[in-house]
C-alpha atoms as a PDB file:
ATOM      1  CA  UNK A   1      95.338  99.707  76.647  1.00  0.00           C
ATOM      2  CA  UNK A   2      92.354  97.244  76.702  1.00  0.00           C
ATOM      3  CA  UNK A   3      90.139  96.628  80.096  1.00  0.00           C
ATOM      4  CA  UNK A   4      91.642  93.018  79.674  1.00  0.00           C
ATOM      5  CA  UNK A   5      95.278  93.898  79.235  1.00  0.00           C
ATOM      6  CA  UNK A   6      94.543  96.228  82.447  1.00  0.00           C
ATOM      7  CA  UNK A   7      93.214  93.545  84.362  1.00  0.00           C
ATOM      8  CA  UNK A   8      95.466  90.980  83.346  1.00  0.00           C
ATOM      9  CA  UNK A   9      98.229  93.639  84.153  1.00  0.00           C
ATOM     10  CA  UNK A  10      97.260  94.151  87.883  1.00  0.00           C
ATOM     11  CA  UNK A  11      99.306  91.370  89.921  1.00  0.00           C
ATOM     12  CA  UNK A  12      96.530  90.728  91.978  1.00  0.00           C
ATOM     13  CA  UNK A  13      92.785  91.484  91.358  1.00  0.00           C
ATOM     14  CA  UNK A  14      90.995  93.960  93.944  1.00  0.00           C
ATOM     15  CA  UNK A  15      88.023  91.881  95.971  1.00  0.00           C
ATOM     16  CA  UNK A  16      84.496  92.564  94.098  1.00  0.00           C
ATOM     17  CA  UNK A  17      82.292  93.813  96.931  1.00  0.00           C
ATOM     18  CA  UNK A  18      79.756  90.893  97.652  1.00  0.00           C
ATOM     19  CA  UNK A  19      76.666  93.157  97.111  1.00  0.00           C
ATOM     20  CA  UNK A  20      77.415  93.901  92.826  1.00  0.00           C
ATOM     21  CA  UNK A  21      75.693  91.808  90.965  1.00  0.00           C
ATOM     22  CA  UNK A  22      74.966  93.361  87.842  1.00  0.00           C
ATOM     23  CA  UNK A  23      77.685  92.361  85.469  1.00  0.00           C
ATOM     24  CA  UNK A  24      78.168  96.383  83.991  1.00  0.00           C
ATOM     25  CA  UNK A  25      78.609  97.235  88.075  1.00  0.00           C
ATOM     26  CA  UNK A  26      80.839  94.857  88.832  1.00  0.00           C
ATOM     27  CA  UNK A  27      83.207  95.816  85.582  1.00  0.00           C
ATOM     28  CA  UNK A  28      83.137  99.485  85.953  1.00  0.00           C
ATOM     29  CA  UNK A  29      84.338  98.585  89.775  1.00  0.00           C
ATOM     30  CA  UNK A  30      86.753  96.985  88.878  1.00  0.00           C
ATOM     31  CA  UNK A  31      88.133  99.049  85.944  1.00  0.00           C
ATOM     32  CA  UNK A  32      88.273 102.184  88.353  1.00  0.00           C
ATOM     33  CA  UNK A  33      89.845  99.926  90.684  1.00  0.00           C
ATOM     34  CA  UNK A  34      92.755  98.448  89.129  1.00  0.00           C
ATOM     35  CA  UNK A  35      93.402 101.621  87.248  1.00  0.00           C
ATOM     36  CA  UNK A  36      93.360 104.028  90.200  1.00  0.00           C
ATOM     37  CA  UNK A  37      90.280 106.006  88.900  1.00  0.00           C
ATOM     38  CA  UNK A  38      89.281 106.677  85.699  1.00  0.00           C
ATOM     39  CA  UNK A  39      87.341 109.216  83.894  1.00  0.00           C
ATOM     40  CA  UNK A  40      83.668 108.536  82.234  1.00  0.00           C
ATOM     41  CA  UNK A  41      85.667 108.664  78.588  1.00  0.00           C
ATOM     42  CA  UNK A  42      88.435 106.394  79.411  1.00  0.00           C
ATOM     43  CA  UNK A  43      85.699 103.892  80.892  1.00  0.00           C
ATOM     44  CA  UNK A  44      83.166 104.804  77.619  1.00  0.00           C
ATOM     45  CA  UNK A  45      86.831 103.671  75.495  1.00  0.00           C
ATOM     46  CA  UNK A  46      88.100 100.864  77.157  1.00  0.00           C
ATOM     47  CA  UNK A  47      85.027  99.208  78.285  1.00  0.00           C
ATOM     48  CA  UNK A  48      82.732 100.322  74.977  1.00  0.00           C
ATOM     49  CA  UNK A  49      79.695 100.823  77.087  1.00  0.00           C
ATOM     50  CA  UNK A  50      77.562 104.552  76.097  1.00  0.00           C
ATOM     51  CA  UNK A  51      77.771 107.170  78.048  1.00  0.00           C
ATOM     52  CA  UNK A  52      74.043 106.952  78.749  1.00  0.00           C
ATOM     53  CA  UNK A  53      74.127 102.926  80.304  1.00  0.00           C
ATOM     54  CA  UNK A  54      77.375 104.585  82.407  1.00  0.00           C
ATOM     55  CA  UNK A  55      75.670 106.948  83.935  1.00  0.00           C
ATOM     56  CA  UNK A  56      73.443 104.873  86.134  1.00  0.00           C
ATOM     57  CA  UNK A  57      75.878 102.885  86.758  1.00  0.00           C
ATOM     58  CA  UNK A  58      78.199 105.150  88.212  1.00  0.00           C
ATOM     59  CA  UNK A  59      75.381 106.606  90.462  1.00  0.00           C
ATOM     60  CA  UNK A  60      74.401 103.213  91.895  1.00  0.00           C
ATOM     61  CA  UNK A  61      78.072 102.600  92.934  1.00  0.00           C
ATOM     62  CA  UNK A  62      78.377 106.332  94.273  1.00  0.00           C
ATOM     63  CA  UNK A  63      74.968 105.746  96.231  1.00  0.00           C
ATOM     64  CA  UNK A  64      76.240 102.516  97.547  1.00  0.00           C
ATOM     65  CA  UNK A  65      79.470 104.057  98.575  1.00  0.00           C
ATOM     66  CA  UNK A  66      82.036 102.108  96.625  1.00  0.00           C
ATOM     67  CA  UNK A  67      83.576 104.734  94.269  1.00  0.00           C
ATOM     68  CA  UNK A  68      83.251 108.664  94.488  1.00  0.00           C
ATOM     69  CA  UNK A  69      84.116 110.996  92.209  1.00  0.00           C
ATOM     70  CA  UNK A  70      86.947 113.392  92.800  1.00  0.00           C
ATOM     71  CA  UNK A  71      87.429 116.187  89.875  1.00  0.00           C
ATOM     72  CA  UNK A  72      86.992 114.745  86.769  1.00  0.00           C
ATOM     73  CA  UNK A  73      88.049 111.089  88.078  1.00  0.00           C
ATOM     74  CA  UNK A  74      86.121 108.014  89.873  1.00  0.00           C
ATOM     75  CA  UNK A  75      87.938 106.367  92.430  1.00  0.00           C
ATOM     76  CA  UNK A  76      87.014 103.437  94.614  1.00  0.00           C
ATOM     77  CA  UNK A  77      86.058 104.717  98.263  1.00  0.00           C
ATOM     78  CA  UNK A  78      88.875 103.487  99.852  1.00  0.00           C
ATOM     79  CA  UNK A  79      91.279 105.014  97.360  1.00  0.00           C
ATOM     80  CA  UNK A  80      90.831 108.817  97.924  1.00  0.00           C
END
């Protein structure tokens, strides 16, 4: 399943926090978000961005407290 058809799926989108605004941020937030947490593969598959631009993206939303990583998953903050 596509990031879109995920998205498009959810019957309501989650609120983007008001402080991404770096377009990669803001759809790796909401990716983990509307699919209950995700691993770095599934968001390197269904969002086709390298493992290497993922990376620091993933740490600035850990740093910033929005999504943490439990086991092999990130989750959004509020969802562990």
């Amino acid at each position: 399943m596509s990031a879109t058809q995920m998205i498009s799926r959810s019957t309501s989108a989650p609120d983007l926090p008001d402080d991404l605004t770096a377009a990669d941020s803001k759809l790796v937030y909401l990716f983990v978000a509307v699919s209950d947490g995700a691993t770095v593969d599934d968001l390197q598959t269904a969002l086709d961005i390298k493992k290497i631009s993922l990376f620091p993206v993933l740490d600035t939303l850990s740093k910033r407290g929005l999504i943490e990583r439990v086991e092999e998953q990130y989750v959004t903050a509020s969802a562990s």
